[in-house]
C-alpha atoms as a PDB file:
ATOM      1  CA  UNK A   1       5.209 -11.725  17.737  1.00  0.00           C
ATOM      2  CA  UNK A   2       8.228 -11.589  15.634  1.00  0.00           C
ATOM      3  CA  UNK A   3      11.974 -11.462  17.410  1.00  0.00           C
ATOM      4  CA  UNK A   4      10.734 -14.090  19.951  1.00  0.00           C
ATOM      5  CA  UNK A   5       9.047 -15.987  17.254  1.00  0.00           C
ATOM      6  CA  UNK A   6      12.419 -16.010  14.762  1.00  0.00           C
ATOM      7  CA  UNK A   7      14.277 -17.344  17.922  1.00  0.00           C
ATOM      8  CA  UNK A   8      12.313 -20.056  18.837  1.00  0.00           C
ATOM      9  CA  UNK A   9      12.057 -21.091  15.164  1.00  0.00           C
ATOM     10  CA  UNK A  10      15.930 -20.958  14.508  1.00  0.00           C
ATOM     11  CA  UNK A  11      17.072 -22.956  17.743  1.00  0.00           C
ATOM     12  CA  UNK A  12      13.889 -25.609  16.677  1.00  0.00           C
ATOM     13  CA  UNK A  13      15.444 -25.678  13.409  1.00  0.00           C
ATOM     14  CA  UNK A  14      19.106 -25.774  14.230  1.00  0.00           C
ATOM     15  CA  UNK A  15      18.126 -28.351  17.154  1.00  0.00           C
ATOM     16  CA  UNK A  16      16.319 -30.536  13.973  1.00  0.00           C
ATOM     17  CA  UNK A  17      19.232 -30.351  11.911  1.00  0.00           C
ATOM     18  CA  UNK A  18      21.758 -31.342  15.009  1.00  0.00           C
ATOM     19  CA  UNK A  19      19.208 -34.523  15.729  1.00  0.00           C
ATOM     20  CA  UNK A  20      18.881 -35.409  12.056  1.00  0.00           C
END
């Protein structure tokens, strides 16, 4: 719980930041 966590978490963020 770490690499696939920091993924996730940067494409939800950069996905957020695209939409908003």
């Amino acid at each position: 719980m770490g690499l696939l966590f920091n993924a996730i978490s940067f494409l939800d963020h950069q996905h957020g930041a695209n939409q908003g």
